[in-house]
Protein backbone atom coordinates (compact mmCIF):
# COMPACT_ATOMS: atom_id res chain seq x y z
CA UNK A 1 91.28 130.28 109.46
CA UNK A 2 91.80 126.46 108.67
CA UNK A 3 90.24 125.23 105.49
CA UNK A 4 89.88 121.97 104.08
CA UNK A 5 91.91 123.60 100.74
CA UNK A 6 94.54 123.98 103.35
CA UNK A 7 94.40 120.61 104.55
CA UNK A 8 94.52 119.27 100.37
CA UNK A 9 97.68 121.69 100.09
CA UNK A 10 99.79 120.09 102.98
CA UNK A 11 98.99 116.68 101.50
CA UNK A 12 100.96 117.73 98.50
CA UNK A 13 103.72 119.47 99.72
CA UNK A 14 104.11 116.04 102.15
CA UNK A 15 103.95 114.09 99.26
CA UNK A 16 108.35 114.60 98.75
CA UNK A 17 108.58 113.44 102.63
CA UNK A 18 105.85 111.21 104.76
CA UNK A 19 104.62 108.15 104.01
CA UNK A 20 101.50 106.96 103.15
CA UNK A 21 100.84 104.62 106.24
CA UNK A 22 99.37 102.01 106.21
CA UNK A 23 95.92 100.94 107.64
CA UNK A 24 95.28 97.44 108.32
CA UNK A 25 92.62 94.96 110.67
CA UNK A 26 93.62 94.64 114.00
CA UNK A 27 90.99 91.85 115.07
CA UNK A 28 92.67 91.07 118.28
CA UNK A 29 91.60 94.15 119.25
CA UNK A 30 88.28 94.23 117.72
CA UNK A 31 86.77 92.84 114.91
CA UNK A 32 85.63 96.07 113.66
CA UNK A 33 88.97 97.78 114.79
CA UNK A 34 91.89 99.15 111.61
CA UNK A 35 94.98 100.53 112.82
CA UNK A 36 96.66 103.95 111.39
CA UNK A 37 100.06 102.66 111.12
CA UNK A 38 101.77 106.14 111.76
CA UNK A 39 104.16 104.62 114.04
CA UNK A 40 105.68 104.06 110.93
CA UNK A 41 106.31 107.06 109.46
CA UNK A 42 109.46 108.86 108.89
CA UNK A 43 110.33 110.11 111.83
CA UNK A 44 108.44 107.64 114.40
CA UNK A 45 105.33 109.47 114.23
CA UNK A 46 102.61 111.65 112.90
CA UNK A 47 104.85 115.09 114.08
CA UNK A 48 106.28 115.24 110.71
CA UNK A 49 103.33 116.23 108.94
CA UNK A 50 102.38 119.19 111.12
CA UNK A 51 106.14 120.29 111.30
CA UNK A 52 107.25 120.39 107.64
CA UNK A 53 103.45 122.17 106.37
CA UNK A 54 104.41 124.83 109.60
CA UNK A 55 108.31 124.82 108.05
CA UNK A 56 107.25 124.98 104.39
CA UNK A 57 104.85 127.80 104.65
CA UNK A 58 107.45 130.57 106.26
CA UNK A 59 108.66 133.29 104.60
CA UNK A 60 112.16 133.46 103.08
CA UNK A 61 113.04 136.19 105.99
CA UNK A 62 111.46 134.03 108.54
CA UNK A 63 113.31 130.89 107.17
CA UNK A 64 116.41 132.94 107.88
CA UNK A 65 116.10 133.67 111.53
CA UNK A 66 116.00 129.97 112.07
CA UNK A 67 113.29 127.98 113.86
CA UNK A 68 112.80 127.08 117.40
CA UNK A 69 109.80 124.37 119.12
CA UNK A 70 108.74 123.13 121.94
CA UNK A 71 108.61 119.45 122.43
CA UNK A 72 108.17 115.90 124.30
CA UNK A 73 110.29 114.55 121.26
CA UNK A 74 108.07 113.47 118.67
CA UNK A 75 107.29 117.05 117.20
CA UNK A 76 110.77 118.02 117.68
CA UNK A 77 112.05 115.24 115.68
CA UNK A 78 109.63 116.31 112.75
CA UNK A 79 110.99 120.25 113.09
CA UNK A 80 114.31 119.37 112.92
CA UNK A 81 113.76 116.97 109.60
CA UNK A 82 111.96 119.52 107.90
CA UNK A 83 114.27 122.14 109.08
CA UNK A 84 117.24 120.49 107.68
CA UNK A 85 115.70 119.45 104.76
CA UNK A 86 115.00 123.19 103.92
CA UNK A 87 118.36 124.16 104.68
CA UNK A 88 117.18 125.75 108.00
CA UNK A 89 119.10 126.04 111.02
CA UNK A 90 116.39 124.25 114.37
CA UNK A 91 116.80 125.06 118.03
CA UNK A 92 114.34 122.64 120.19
CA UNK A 93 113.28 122.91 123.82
CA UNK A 94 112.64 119.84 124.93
CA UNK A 95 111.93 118.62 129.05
CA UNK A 96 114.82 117.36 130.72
CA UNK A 97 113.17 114.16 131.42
CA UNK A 98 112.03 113.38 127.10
CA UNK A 99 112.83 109.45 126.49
CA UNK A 100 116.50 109.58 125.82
CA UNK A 101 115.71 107.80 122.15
CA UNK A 102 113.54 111.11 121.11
CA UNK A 103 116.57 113.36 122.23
CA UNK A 104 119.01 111.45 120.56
CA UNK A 105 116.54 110.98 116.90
CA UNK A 106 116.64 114.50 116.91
CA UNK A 107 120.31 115.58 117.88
CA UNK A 108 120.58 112.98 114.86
CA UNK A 109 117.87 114.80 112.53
CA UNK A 110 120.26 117.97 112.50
CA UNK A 111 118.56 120.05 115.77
CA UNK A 112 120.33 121.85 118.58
CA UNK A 113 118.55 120.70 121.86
CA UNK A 114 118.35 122.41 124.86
CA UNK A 115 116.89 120.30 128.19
CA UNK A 116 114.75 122.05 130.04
CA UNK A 117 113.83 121.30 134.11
CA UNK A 118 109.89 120.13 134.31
CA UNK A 119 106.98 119.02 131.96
CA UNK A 120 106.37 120.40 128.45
CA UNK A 121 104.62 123.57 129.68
CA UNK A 122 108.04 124.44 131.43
CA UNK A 123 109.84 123.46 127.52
CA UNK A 124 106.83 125.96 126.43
CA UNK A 125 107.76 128.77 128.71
CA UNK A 126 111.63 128.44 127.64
CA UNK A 127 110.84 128.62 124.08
CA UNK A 128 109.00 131.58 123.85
CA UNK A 129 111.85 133.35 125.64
CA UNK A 130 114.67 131.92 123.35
CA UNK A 131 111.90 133.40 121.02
CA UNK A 132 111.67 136.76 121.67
CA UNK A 133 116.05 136.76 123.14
CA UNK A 134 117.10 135.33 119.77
CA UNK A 135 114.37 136.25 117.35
CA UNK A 136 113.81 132.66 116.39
CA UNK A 137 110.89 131.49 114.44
CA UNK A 138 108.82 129.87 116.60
CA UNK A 139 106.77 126.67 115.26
CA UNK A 140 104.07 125.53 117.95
CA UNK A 141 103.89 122.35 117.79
CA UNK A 142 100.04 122.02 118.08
CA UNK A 143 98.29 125.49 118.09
CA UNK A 144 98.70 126.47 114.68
CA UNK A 145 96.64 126.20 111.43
CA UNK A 146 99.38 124.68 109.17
CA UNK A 147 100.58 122.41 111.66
CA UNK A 148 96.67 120.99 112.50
CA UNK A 149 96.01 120.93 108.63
CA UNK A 150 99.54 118.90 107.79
CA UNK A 151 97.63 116.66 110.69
CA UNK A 152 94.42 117.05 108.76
CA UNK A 153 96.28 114.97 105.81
CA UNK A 154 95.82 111.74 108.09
CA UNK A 155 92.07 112.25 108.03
CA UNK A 156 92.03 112.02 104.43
CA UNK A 157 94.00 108.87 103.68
CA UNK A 158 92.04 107.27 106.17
CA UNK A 159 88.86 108.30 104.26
CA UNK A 160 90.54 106.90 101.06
CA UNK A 161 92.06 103.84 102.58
CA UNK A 162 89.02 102.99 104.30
CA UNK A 163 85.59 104.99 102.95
CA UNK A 164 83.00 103.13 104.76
CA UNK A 165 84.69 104.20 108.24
CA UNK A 166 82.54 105.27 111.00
CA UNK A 167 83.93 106.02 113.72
CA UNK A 168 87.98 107.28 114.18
CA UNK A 169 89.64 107.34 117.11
CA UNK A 170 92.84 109.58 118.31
CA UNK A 171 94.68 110.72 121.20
CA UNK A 172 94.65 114.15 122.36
CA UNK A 173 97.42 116.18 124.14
CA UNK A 174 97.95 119.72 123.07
CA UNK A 175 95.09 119.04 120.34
CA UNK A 176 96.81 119.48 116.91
CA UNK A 177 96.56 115.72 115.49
CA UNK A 178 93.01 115.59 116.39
CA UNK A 179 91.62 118.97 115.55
CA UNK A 180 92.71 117.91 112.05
CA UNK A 181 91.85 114.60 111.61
CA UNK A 182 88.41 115.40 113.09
CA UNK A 183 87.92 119.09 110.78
CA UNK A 184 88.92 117.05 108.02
CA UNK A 185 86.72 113.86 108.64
CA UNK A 186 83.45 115.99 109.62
CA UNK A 187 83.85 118.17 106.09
CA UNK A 188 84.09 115.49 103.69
CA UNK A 189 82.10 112.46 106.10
CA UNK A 190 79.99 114.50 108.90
CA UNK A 191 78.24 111.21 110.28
CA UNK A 192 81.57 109.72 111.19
CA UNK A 193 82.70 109.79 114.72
CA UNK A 194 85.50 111.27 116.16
CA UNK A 195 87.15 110.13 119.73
CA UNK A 196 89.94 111.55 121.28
CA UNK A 197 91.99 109.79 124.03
CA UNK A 198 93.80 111.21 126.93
CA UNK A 199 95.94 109.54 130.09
CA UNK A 200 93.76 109.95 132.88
CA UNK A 201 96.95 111.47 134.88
CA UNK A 202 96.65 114.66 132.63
CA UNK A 203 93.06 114.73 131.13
CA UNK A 204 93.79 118.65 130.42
CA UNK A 205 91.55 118.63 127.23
CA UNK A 206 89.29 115.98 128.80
CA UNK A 207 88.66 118.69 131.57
CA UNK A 208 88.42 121.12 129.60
CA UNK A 209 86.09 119.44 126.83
CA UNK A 210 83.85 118.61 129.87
CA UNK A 211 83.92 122.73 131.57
CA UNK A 212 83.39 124.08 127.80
CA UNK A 213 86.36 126.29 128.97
CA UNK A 214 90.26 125.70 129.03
CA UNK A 215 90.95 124.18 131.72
CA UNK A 216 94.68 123.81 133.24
CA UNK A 217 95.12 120.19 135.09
CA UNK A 218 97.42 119.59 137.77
CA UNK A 219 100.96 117.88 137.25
CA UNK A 220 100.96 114.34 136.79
CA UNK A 221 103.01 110.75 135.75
CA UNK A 222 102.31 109.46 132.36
CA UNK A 223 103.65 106.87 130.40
CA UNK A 224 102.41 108.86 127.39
CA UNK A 225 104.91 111.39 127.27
CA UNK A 226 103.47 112.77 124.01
CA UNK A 227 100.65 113.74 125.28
CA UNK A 228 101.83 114.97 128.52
CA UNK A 229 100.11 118.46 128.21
CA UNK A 230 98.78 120.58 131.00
CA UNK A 231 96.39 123.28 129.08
CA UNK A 232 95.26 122.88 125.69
CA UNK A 233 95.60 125.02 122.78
CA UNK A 234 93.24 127.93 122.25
CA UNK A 235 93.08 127.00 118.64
CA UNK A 236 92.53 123.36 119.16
CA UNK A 237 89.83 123.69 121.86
CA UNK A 238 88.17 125.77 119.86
CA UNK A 239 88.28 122.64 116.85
CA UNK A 240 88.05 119.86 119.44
CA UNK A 241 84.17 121.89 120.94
CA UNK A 242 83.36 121.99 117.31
CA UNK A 243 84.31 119.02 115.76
CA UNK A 244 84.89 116.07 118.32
CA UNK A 245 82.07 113.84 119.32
CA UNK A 246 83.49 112.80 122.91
CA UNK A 247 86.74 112.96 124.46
CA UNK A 248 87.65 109.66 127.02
CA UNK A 249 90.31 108.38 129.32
CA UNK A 250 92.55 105.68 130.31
CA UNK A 251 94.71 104.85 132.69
CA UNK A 252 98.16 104.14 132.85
CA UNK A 253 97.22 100.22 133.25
CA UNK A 254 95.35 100.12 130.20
CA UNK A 255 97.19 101.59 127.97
CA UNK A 256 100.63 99.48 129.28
CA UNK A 257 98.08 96.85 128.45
CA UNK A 258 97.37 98.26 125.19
CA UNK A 259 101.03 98.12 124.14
CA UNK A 260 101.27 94.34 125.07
CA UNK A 261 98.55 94.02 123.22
CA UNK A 262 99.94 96.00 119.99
CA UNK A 263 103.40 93.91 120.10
CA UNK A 264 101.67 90.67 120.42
CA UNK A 265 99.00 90.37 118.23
CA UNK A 266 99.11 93.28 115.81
CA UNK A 267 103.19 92.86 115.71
CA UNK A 268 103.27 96.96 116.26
CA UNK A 269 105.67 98.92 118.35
CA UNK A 270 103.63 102.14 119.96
CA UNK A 271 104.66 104.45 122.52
CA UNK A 272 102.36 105.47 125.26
CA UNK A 273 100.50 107.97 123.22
CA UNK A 274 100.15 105.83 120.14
CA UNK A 275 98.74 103.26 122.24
CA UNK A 276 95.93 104.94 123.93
CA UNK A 277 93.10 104.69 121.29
CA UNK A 278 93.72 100.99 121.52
CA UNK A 279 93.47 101.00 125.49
CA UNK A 280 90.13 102.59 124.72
CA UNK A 281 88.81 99.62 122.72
CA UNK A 282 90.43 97.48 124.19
CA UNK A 283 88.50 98.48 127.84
CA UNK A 284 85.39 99.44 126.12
CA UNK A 285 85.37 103.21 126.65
CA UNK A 286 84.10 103.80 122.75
CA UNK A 287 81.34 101.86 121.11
CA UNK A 288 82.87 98.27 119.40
CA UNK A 289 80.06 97.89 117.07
CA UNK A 290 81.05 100.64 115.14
CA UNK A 291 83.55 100.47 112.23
CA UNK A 292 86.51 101.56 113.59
CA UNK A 293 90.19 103.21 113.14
CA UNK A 294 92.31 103.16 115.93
CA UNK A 295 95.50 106.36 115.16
CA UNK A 296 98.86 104.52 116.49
CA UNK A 297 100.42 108.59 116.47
CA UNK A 298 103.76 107.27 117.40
CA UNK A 299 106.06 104.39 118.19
CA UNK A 300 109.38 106.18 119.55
CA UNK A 301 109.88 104.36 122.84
CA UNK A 302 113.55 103.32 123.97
CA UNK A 303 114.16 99.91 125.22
CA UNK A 304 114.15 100.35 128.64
CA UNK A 305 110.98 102.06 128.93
CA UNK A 306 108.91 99.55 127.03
CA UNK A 307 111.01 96.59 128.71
CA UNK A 308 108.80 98.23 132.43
CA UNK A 309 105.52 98.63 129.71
CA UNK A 310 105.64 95.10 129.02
CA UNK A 311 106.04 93.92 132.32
CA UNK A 312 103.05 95.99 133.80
CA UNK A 313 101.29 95.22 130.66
CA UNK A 314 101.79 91.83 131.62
CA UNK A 315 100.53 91.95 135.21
CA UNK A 316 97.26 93.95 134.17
CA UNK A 317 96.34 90.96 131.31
CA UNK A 318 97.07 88.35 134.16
CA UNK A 319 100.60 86.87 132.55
CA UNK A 320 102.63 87.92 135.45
CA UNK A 321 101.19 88.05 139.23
CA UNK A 322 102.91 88.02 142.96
CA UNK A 323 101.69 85.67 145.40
CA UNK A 324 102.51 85.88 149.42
CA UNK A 325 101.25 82.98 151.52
CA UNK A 326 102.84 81.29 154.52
CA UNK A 327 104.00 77.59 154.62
CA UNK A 328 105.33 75.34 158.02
CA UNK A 329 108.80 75.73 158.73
CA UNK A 330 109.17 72.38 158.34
CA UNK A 331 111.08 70.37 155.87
CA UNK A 332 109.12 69.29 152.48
CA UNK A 333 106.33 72.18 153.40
CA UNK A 334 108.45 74.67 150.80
CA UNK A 335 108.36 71.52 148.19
CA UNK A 336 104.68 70.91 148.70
CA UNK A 337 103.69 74.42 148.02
CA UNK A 338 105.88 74.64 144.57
CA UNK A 339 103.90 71.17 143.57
CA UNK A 340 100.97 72.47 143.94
CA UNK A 341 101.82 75.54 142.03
CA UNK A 342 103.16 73.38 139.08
CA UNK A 343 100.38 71.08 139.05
CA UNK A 344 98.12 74.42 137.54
CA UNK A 345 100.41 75.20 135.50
CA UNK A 346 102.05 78.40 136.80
CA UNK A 347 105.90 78.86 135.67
CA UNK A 348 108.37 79.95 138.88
CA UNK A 349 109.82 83.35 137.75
CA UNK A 350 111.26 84.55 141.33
CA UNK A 351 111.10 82.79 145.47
CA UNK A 352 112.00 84.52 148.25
CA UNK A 353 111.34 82.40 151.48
CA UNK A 354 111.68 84.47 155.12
CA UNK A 355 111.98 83.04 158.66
CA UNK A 356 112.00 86.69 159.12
CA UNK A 357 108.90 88.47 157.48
CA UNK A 358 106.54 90.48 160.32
CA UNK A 359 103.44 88.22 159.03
CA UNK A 360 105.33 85.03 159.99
CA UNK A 361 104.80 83.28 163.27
CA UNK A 362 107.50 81.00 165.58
CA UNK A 363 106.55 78.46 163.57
CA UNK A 364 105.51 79.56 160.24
CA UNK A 365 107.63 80.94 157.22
CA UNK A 366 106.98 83.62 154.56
CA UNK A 367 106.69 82.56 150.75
CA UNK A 368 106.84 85.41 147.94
CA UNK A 369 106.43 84.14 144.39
CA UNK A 370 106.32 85.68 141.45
CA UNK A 371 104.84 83.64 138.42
CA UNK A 372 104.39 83.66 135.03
CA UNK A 373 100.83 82.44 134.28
CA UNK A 374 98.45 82.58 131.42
CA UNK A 375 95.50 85.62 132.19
CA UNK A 376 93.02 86.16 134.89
CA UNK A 377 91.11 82.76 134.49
CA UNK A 378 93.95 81.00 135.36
CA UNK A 379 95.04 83.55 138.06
CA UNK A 380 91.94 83.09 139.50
CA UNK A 381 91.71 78.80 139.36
CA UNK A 382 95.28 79.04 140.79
CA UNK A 383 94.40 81.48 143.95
CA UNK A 384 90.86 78.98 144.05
CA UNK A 385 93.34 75.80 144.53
CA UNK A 386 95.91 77.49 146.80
CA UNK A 387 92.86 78.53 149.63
CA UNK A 388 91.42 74.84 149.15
CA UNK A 389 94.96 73.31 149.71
CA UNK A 390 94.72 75.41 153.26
CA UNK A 391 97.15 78.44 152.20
CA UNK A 392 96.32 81.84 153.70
CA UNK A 393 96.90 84.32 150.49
CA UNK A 394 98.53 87.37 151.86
């Protein structure tokens, strides 16, 4: 059974290996809105402390069979750490399709990984039978009492960082991270709020907070691969009915929105998970008047991936939008159009001009444009000024 001692005991034993994170204003998102830095801890994210409590707390014998998890990549980074820091050998499971940077991080923390076809669940499925065909240790990496109380340790430096908090706000997957933030929050500070956050393409504990039963959601695409987690933990339902005050979603827009947002203005690298309690204030799904802390859980993203982020962050803000119209096929008629466009202020990122296009006419040509422009407003004034100047927007 957790217990808060439990939750005071993992924040000494973490005190050798995580970082206190930081917690710091983020008025561009709100100006009653902190950010939980733990994007910045050890390993990427807030895995670690769940992982090396789990790690710490086996017996000698079970030390020696080794240790296997289950993972997206975050809590498989923070297994193999702890693993080889205790002299432990660390077998993960991890879905073929984990952001190559999270494979690689923990190849590099010591870890033998083994790609499995599918989602997590499928990672799940191939861990238990490693499990029980090797006699590995198995360390869940949400549905267990010293992993949720290493987690719990986050819900008490926010209470010391930042006492007068009232309202924290976290995202969910398998449950772990906020099952302890929130047990730990409502023992010591009942009246404070606690949020969780899922992608609306997997709201498994959304669904399930909502039925007052597990619920098992259909397969879907998420940018937040770290929360990418079909049925919740029996454990951390059972925390999450108890402790957690509502449980929201956003969609993939938002929270590709919400990482623009982060790397602008609050000069923080999140993944898709980390950023989803900021898509939530940021789109008003949780009450701005309250004081509030936003959990960043994780910023281990590889380049690519947050290159696409940035540019669909970019179209949902307004900074980047495609524009079809059709012009004369005359000469100057091209020239007149890209005048127009210049004279609001709109910056030429890609033309592509077709005799060809099906909407075109004998005498009529095709104009797709791509521009880089400054939000909606000015979207908006620009699509305003194009129909007045006689262009038929596509």
């Amino acid at each position: 059974m957790l217990t808060l001692d439990m939750v005071y005991d993992a924040q000494k034993k973490l005190k050798e290996v995580a970082r206190l994170t930081p917690l710091n204003p983020a008025p561009a998102i709100g100006e009653n809105v902190f950010i939980k830095s733990e994007n910045l801890q050890l390993t990427g994210s807030f895995k670690l402390r769940g992982a090396f409590n789990k790690i710490s707390s086996l017996t000698d014998e079970e030390k020696s069979r080794g240790v296997i998890a289950c993972s997206a990549g975050n809590h498989a980074q923070g297994v193999a750490l702890s693993a080889t820091k205790n002299g432990i050998k660390s077998v993960i499971c991890m879905p073929a399709g984990a952001p190559l940077a999270k494979v690689e991080a923990t190849k590099g923390f010591g870890a033998e990984v083994v790609l499995v076809d599918g989602v997590y669940d499928d990672a799940a499925r191939e861990a238990e039978r490693l499990t029980k065909e090797k006699g590995y240790t198995f360390a869940h990496p949400f549905n267990d009492e010293y992993v949720i109380a290493g987690q719990g340790t986050i819900g008490l430096e926010i209470l010391e960082q930042l006492p007068e908090v009232e309202q924290v706000v976290v995202p969910i997957g398998g449950g772990g991270l906020i099952s302890g933030v929130a047990y730990t929050i409502k023992q010591l500070k009942p009246d404070c709020k606690v949020i969780g956050v899922q992608a609306a393409t997997v709201p498994s504990m959304y669904e399930s907070w909502k039925a007052g039963k597990i619920v098992t959601v259909p397969d879907g695409n998420t940018i937040a691969d770290g929360i990418h987690v079909l049925t919740p933990g029996s454990l951390t339902f059972e925390l999450v009915e108890k402790y957690v005050d509502e449980v929201v979603t956003v969609s993939e827009d938002e929270i590709c929105a919400a990482i623009l947002t982060l790397l602008e203005k609050s000069k923080t690298v999140a993944e898709g998970a980390g950023a989803t309690p900021v898509a939530a204030c940021l789109y008003n799904k949780v009450d701005m008047s309250k004081k509030t802390v936003c959990v960043v859980s994780g910023g281990n993203v590889d380049v690519t991936t947050l290159n696409r982020i940035i540019t669909k962050g970019m179209i949902k803000t307004g900074r980047i939008v495609e524009i079809q119209t059709k012009v004369s096929d005359k000469p100057g008629q091209l020239n007149r159009l890209l005048q127009l466009i210049a004279e609001n202020g709109a910056n030429i990122m890609s033309i592509v001009h077709k005799r060809e296009d099906k909407a075109a006419d004998v005498n009529t040509c095709v104009v797709s444009l791509v521009l880089e422009t400054r939000n909606e407003e000015h979207v908006k004034k620009l699509h305003d000024s194009m129909t007045a100047a006689g262009y038929e927007l596509l």
